[in-house]
N, C-alpha and C. Protein backbone atom coordinates (compact mmCIF):
# COMPACT_ATOMS: atom_id res chain seq x y z
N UNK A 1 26.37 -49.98 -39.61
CA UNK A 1 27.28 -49.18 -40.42
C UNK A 1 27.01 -47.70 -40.20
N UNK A 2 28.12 -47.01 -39.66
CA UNK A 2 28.01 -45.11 -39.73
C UNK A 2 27.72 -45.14 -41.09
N UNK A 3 27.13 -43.55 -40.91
CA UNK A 3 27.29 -42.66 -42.60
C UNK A 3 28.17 -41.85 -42.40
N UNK A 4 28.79 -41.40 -43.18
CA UNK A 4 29.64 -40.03 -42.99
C UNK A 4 29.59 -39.81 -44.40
N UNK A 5 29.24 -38.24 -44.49
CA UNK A 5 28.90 -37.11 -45.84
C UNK A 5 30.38 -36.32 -45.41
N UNK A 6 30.72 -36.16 -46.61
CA UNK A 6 31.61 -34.81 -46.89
C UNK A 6 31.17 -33.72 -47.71
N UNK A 7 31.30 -32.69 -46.87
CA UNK A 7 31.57 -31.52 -47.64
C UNK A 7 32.40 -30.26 -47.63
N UNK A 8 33.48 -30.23 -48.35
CA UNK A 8 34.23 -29.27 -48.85
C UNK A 8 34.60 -29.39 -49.71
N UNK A 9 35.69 -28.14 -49.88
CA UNK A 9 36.43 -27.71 -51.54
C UNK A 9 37.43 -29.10 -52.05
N UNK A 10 38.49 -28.53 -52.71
CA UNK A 10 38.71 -29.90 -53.52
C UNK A 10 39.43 -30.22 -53.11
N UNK A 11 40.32 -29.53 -51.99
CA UNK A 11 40.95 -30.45 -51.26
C UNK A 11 40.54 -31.80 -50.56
N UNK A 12 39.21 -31.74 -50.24
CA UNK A 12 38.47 -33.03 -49.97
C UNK A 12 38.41 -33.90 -50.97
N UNK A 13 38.13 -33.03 -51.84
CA UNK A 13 37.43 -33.98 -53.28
C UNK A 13 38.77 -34.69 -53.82
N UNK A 14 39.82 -34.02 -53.59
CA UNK A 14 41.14 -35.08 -53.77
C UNK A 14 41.61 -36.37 -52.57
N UNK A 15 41.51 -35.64 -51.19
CA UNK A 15 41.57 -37.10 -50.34
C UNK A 15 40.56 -37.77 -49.78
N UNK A 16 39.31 -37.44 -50.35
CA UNK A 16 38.32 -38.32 -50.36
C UNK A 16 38.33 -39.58 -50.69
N UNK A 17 38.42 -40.12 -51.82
CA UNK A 17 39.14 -41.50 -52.34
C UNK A 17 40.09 -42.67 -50.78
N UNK A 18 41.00 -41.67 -50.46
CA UNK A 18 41.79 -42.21 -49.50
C UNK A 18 40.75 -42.06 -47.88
N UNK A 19 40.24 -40.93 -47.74
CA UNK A 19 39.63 -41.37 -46.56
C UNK A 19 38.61 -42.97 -46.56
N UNK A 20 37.74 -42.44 -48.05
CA UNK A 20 36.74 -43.94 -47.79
C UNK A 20 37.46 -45.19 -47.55
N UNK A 21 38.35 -44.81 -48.23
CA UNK A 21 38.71 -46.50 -48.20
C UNK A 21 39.77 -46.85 -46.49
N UNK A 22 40.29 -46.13 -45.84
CA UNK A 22 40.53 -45.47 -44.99
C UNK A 22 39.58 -46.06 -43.48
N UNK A 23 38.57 -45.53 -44.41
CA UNK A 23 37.47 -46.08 -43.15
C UNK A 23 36.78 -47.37 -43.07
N UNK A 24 37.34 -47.70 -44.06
CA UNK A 24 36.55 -49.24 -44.27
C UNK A 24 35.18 -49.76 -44.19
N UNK A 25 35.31 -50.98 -44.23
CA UNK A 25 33.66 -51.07 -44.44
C UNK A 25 32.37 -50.66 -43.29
N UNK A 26 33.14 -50.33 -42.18
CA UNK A 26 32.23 -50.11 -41.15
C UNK A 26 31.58 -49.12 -41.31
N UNK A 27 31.84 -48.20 -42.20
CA UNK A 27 31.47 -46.64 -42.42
C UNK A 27 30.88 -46.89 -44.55
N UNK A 28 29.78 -46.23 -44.49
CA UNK A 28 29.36 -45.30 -45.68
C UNK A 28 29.83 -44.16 -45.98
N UNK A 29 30.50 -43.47 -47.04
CA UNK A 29 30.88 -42.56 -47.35
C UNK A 29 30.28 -42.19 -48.48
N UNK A 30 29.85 -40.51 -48.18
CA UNK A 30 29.52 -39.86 -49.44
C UNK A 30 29.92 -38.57 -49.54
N UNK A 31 29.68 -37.41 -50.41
CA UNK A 31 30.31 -36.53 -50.00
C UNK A 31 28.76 -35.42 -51.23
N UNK A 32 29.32 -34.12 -50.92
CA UNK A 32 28.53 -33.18 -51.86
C UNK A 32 28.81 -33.53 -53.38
N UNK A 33 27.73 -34.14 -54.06
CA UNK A 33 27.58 -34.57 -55.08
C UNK A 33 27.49 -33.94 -56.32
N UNK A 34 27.81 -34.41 -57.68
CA UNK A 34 28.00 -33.10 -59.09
C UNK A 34 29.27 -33.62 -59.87
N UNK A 35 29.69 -33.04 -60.73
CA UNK A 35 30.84 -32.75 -61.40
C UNK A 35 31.81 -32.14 -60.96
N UNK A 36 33.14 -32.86 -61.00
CA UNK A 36 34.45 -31.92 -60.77
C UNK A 36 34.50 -30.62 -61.43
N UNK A 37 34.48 -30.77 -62.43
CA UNK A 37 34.52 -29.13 -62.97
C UNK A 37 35.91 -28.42 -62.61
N UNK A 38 35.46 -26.87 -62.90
CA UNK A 38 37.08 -26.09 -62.45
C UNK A 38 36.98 -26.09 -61.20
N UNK A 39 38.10 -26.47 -60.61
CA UNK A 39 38.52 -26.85 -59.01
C UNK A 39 38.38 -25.03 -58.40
N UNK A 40 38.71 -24.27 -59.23
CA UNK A 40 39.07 -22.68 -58.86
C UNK A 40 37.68 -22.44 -59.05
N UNK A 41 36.98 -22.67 -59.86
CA UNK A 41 35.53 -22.07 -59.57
C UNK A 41 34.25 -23.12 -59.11
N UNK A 42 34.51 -23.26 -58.11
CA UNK A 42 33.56 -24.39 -57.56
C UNK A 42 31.94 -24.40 -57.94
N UNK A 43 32.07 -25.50 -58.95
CA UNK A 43 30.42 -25.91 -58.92
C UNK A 43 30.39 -27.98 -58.07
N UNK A 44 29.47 -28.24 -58.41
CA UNK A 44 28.98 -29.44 -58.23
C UNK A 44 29.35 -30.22 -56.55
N UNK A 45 30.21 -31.25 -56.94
CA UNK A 45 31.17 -31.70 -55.69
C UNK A 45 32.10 -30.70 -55.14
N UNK A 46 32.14 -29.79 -55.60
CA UNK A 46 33.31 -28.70 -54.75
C UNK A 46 32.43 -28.01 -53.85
N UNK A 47 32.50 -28.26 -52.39
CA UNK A 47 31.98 -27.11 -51.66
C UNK A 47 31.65 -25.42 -51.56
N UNK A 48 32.75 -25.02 -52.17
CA UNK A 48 33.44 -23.55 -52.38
C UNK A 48 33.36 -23.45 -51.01
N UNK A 49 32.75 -21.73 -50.31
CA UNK A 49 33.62 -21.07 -50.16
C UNK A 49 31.95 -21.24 -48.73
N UNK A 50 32.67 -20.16 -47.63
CA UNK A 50 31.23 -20.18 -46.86
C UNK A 50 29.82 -19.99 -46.80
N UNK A 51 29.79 -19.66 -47.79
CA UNK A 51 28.13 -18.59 -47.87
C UNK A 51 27.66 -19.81 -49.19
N UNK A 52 28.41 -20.79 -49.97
CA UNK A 52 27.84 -21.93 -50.67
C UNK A 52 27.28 -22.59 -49.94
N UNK A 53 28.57 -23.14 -48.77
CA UNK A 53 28.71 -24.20 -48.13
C UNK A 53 26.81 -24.51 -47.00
N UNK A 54 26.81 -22.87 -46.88
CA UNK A 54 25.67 -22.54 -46.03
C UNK A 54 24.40 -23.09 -46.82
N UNK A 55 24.30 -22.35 -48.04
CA UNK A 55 22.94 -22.87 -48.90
C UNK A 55 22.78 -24.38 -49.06
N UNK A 56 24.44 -25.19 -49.15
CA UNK A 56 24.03 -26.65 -49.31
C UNK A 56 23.92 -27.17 -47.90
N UNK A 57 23.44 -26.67 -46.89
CA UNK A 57 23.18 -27.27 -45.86
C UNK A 57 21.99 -27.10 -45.75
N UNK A 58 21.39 -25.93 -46.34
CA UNK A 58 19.92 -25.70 -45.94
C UNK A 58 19.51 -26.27 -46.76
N UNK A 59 19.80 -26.65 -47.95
CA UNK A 59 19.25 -27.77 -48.77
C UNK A 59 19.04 -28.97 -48.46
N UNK A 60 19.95 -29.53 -47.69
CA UNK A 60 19.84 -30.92 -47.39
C UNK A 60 19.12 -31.02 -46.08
N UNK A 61 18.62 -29.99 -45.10
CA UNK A 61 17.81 -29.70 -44.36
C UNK A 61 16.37 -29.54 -44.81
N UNK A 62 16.22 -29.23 -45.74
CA UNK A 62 14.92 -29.41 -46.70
C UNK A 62 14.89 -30.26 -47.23
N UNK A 63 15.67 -31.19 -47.28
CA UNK A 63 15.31 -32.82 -47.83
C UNK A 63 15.36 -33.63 -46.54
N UNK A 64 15.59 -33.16 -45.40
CA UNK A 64 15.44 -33.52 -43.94
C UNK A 64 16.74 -34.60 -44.04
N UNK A 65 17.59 -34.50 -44.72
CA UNK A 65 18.85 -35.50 -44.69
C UNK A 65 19.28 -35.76 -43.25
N UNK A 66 19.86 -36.51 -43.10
CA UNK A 66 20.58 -37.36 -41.78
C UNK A 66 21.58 -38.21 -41.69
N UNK A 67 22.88 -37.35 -41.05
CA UNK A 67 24.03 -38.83 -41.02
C UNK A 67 24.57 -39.35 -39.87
N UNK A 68 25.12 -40.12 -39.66
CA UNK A 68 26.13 -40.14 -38.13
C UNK A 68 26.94 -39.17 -38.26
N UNK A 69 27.84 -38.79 -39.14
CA UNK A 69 29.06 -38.13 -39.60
C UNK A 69 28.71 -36.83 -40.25
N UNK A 70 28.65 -35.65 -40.09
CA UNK A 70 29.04 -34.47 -41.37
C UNK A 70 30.69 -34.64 -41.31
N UNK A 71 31.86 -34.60 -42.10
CA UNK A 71 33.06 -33.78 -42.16
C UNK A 71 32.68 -32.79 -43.13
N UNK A 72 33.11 -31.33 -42.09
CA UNK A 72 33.20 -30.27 -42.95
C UNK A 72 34.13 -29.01 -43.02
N UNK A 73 34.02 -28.72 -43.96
CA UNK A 73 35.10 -27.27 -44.24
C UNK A 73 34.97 -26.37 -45.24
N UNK A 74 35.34 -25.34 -45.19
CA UNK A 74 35.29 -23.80 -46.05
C UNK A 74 36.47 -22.87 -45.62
N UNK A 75 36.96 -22.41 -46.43
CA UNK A 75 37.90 -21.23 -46.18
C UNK A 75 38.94 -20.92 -47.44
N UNK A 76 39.11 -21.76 -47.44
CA UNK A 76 40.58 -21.52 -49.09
C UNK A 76 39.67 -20.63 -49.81
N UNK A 77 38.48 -20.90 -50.50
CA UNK A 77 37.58 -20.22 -51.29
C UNK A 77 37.46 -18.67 -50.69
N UNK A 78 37.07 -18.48 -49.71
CA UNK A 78 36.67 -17.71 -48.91
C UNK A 78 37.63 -16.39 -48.72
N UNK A 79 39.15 -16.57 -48.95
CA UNK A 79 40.48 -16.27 -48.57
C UNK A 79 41.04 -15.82 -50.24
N UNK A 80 40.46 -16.16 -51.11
CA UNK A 80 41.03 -15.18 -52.16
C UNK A 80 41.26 -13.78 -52.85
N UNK A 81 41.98 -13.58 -52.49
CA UNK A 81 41.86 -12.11 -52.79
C UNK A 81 42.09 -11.78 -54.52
N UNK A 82 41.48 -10.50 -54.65
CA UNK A 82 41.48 -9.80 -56.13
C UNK A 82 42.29 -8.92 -55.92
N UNK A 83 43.57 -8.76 -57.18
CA UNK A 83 44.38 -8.20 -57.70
C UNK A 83 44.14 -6.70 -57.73
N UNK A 84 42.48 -6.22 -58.67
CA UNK A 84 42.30 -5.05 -58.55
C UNK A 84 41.70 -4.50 -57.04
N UNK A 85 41.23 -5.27 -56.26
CA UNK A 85 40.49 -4.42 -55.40
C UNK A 85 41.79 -5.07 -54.46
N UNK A 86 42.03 -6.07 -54.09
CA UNK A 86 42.80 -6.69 -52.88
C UNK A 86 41.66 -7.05 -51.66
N UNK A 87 40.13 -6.88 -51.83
CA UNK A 87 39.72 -7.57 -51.27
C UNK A 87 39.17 -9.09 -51.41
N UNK A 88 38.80 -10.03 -50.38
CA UNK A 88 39.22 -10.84 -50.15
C UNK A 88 37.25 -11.23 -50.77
N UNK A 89 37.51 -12.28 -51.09
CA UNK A 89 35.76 -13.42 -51.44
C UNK A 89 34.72 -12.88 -50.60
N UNK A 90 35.34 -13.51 -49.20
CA UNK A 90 34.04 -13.25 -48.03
C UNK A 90 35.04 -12.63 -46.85
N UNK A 91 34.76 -11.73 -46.55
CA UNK A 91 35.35 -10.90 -45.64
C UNK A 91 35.60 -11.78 -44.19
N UNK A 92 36.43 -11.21 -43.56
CA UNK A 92 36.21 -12.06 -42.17
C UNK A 92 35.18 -12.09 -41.54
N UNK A 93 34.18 -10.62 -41.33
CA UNK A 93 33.19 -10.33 -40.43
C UNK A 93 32.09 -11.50 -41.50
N UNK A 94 31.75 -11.53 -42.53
CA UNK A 94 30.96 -12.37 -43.34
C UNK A 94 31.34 -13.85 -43.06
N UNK A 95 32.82 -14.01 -43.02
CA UNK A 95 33.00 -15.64 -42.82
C UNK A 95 32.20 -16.28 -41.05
N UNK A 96 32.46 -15.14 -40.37
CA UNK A 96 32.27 -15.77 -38.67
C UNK A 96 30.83 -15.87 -38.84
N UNK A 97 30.35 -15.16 -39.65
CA UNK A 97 29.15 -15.30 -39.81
C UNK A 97 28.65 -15.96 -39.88
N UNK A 98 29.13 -16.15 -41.34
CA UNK A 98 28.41 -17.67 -41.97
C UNK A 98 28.89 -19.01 -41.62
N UNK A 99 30.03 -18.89 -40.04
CA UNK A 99 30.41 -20.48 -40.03
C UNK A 99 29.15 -20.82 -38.52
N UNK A 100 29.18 -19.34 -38.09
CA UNK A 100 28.08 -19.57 -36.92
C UNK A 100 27.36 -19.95 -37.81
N UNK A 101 26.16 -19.43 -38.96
CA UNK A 101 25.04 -20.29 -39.20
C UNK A 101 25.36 -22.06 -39.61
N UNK A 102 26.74 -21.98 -40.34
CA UNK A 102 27.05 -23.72 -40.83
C UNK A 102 26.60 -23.91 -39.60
N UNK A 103 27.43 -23.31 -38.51
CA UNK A 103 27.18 -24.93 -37.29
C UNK A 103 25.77 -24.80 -36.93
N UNK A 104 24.65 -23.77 -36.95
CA UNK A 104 23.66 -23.95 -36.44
C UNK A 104 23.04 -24.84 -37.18
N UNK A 105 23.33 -25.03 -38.34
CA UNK A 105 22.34 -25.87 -39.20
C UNK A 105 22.90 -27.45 -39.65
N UNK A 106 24.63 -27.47 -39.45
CA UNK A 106 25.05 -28.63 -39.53
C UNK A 106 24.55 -29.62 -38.48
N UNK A 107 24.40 -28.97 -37.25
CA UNK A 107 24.20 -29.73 -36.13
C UNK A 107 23.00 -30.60 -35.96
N UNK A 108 22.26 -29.94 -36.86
CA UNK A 108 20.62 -30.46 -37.03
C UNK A 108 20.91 -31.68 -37.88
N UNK A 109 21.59 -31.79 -38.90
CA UNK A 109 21.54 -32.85 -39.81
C UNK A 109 22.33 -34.20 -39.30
N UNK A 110 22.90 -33.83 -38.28
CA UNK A 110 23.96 -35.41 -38.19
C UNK A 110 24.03 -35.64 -36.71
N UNK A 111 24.38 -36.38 -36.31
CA UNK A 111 24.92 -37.13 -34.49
C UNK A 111 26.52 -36.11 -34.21
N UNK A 112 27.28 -36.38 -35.14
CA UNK A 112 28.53 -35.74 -34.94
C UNK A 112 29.11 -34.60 -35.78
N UNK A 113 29.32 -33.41 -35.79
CA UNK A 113 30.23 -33.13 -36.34
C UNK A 113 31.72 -32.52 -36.25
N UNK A 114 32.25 -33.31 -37.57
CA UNK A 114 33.90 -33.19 -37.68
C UNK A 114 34.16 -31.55 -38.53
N UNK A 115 34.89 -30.69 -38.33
CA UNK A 115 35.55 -29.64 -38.81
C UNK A 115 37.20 -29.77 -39.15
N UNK A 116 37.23 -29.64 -40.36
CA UNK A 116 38.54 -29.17 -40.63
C UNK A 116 39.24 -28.36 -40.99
N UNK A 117 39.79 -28.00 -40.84
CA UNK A 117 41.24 -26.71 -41.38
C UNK A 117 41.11 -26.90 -42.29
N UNK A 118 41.29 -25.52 -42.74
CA UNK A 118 42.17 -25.13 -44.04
C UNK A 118 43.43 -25.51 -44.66
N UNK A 119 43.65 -26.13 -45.48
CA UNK A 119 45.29 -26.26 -45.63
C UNK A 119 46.47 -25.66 -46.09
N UNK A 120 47.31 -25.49 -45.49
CA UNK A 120 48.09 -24.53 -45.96
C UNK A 120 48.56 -23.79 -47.46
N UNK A 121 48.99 -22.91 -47.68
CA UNK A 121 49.06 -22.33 -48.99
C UNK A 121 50.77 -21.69 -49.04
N UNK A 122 51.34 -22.12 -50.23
CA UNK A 122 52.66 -21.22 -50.60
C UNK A 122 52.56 -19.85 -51.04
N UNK A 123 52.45 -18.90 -50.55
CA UNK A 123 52.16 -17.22 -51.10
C UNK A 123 52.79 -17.84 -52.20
N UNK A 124 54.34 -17.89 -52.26
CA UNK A 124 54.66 -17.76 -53.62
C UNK A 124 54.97 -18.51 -54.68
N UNK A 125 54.78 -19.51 -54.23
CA UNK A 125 54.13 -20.58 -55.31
C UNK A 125 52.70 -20.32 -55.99
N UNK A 126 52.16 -19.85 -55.14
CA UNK A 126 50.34 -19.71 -55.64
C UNK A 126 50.34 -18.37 -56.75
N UNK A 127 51.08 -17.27 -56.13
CA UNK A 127 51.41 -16.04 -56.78
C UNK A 127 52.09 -16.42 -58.36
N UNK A 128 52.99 -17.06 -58.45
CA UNK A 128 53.83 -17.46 -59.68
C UNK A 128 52.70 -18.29 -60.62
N UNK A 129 51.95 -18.93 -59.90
CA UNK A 129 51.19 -20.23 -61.09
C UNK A 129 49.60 -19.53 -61.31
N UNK A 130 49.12 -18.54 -60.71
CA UNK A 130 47.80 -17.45 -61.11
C UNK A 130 47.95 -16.29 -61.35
N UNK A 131 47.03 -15.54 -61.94
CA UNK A 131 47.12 -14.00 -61.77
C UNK A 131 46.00 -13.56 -61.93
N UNK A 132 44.61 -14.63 -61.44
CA UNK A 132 43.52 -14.12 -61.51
C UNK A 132 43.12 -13.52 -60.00
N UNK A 133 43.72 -14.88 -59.06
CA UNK A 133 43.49 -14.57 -58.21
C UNK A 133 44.75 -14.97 -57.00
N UNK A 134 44.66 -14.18 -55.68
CA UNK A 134 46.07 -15.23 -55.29
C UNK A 134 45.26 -15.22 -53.52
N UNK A 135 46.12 -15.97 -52.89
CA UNK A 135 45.85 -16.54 -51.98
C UNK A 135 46.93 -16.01 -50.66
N UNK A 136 47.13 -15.38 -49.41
CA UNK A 136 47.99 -15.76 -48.36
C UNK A 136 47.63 -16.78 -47.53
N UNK A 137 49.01 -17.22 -47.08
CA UNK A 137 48.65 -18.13 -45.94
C UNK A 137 48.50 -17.43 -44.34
N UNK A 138 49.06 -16.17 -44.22
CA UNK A 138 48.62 -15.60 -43.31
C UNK A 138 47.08 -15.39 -42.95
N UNK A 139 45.87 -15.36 -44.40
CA UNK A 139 44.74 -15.35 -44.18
C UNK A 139 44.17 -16.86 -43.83
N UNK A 140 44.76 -17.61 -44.18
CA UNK A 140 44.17 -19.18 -43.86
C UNK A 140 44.11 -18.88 -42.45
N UNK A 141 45.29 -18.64 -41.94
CA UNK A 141 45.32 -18.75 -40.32
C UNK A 141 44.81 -18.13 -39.58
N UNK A 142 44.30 -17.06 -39.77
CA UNK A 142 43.13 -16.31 -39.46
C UNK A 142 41.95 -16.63 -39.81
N UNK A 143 41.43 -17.15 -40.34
CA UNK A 143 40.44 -17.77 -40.68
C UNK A 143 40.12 -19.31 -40.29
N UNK A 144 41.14 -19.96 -40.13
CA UNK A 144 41.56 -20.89 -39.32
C UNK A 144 41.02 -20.77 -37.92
N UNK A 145 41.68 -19.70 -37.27
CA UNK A 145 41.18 -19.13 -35.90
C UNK A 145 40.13 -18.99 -35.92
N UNK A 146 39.40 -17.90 -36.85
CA UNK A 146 37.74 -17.61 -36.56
C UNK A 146 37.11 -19.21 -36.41
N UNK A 147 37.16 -19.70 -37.70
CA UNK A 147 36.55 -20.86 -37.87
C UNK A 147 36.58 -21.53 -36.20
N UNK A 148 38.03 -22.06 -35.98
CA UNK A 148 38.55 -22.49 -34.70
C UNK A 148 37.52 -22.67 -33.19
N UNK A 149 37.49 -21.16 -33.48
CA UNK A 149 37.04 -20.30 -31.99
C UNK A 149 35.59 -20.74 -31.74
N UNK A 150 35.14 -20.65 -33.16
CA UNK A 150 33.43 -21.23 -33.25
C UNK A 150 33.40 -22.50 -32.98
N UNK A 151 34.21 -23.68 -33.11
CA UNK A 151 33.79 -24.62 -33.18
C UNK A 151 34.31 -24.66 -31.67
N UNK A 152 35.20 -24.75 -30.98
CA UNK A 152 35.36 -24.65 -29.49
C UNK A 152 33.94 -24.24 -28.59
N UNK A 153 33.66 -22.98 -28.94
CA UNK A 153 33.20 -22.65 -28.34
C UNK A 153 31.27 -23.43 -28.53
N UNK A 154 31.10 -24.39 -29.33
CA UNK A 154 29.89 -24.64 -29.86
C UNK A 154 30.63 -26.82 -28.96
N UNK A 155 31.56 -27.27 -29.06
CA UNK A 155 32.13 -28.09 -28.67
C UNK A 155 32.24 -29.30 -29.80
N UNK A 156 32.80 -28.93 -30.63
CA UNK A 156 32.77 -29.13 -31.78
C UNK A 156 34.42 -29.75 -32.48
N UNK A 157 34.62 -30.81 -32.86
CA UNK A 157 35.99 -31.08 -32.66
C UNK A 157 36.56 -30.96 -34.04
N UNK A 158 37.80 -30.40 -34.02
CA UNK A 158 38.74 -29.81 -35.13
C UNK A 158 39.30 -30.73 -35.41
N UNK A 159 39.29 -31.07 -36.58
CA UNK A 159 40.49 -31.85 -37.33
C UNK A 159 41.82 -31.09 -37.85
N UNK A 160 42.99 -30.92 -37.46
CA UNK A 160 43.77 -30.06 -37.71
C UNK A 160 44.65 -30.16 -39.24
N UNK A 161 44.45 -30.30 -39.84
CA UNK A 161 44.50 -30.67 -41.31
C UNK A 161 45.37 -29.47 -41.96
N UNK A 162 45.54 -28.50 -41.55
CA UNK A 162 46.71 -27.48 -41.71
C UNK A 162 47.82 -27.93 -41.21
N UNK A 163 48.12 -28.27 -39.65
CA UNK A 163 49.29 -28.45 -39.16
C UNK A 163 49.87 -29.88 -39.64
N UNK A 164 48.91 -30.99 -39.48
CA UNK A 164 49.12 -32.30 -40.03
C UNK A 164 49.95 -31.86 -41.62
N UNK A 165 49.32 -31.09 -42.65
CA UNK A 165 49.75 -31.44 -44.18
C UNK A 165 51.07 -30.52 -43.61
N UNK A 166 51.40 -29.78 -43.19
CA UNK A 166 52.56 -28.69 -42.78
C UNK A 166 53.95 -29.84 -42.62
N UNK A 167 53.42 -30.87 -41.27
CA UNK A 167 54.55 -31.54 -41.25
C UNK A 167 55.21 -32.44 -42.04
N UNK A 168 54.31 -32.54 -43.51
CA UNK A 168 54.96 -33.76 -44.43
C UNK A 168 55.85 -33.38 -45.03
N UNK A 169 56.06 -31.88 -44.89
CA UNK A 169 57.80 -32.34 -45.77
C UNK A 169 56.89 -30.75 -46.42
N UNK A 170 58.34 -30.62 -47.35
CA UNK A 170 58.25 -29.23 -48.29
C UNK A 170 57.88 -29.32 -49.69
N UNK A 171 58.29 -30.26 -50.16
CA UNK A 171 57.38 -30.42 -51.64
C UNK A 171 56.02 -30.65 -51.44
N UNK A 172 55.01 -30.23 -51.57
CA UNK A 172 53.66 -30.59 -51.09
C UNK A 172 52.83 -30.70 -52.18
N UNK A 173 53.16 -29.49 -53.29
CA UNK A 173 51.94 -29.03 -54.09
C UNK A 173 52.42 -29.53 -55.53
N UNK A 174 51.32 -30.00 -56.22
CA UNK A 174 51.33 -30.21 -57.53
C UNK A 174 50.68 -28.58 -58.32
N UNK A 175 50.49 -28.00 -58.04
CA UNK A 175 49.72 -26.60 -58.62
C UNK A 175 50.37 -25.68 -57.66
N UNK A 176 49.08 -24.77 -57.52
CA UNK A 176 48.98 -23.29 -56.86
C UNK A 176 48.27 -23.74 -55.57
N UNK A 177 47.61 -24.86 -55.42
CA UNK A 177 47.22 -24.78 -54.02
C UNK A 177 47.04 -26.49 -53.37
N UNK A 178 46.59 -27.49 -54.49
CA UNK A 178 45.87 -28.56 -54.50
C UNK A 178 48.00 -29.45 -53.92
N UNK A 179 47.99 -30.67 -53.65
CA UNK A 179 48.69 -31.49 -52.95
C UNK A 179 48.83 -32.68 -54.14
N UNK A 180 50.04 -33.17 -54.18
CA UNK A 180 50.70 -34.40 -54.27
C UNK A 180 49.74 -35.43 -54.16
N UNK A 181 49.62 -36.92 -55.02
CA UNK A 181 48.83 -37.54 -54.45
C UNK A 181 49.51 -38.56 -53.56
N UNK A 182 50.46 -38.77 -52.88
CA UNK A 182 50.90 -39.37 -51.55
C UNK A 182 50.71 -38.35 -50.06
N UNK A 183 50.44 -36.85 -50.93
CA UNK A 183 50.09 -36.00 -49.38
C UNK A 183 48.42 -36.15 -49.49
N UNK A 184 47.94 -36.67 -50.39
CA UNK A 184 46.48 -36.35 -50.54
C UNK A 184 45.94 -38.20 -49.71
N UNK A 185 46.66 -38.92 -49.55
CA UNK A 185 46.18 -40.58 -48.87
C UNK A 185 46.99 -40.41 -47.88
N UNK A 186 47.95 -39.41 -47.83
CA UNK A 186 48.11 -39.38 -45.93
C UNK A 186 46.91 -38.60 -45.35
N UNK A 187 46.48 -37.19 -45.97
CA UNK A 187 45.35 -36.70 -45.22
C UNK A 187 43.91 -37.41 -45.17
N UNK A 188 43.96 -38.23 -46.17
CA UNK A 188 42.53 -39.30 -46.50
C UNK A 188 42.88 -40.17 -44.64
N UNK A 189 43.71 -40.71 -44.60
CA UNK A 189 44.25 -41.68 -43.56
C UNK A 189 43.89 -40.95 -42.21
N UNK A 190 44.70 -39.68 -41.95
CA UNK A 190 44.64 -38.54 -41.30
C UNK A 190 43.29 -38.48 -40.70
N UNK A 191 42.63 -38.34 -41.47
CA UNK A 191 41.31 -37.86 -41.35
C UNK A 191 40.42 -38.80 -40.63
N UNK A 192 40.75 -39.86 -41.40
CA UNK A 192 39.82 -41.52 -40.99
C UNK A 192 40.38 -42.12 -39.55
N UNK A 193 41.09 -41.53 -39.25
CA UNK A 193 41.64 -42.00 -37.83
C UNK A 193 40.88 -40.82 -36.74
N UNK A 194 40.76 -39.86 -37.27
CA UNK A 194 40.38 -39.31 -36.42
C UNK A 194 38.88 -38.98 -35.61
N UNK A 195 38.02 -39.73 -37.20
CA UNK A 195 36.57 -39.94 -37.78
C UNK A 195 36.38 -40.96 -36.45
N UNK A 196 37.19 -42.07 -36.52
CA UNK A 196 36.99 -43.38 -35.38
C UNK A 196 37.35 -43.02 -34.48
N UNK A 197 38.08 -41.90 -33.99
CA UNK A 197 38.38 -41.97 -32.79
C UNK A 197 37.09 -41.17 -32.01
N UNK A 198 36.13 -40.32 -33.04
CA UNK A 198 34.96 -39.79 -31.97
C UNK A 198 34.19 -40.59 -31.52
């Protein structure tokens, strides 16, 4: 039996459910462990944002953890911008940063790892339903890229999980950012096909 750990924001933590089962019994699934909590302010099972994502790797590197599988991701968190300043969580030059150290340290813990996209965002849907904080999708995709470029260049395979949720159609979102739960067991599915195909 593989292991495969997840860790990201709640977009995982919503098609998680659908990937495990997805993968069937040949595979163990677990993911970053805790309380749901507020999905917008990530504690527990929510990955957040890059510079979290980093500390819970070096954590589980100090517990000398080990899987067949990491799936991982960061960026939605990462990509919010503030109203008063208009700058953004973790800057770009801070994100490339910190996805070079993820992979230096993801790579240590597992046989494979999977990366995924960011998923897309409605400016103005997200804009209408917050006003603490708001989100572009022009920054996903840039960040998308950085992320991208690192994992290419490290040989590292992308799960494209932006373009995939893009093509299901236009109603997507139940909120400001989070998905439908029939778009949330296509990306669970999505995902698990792609898990077997490495």
């Amino acid at each position: 039996m593989k292991t495969v750990h997840v860790v990201g924001d709640s977009i995982s933590m919503h098609y998680g459910p659908y990937l495990e089962k997805a993968l069937g019994s040949d595979y163990a699934y677990s993911r970053k462990g805790g309380e749901f909590g507020n999905l917008d302010n990530p504690t527990g099972a929510n990955g957040g944002d890059s510079s979290m994502v980093l500390q819970y790797l070096k954590w589980l590197s100090n517990n000398k953890y080990h899987s067949d599988f990491i799936v991982i991701n960061c960026g939605l968190h990462d990509v919010k911008r503030f109203p008063d300043t208009e700058n953004m969580q973790i800057s770009p030059e801070n994100y490339k940063q910190n996805i070079e150290e993820i992979v230096k340290n993801v790579s240590k813990l597992c046989t494979t790892v999977l990366w995924v996209s960011s998923t897309p965002v409605d400016d103005q849907i997200h804009r209408n339903a917050l006003k603490d904080f708001y989100r572009l999708n022009s920054d996903v995709i840039m960040y998308n890229g950085i992320a991208g470029s690192i994992m290419q260049n490290n040989n590292i395979r992308v799960a494209d999980l932006y373009s995939f949720t893009l093509e299901l159609g236009d109603a997507l979102y139940c909120d400001h950012v989070h998905f439908k739960e029939y778009i949330r067991h296509k990306q669970g599915e999505y995902l698990a096909s792609v898990i077997k195909s490495l």
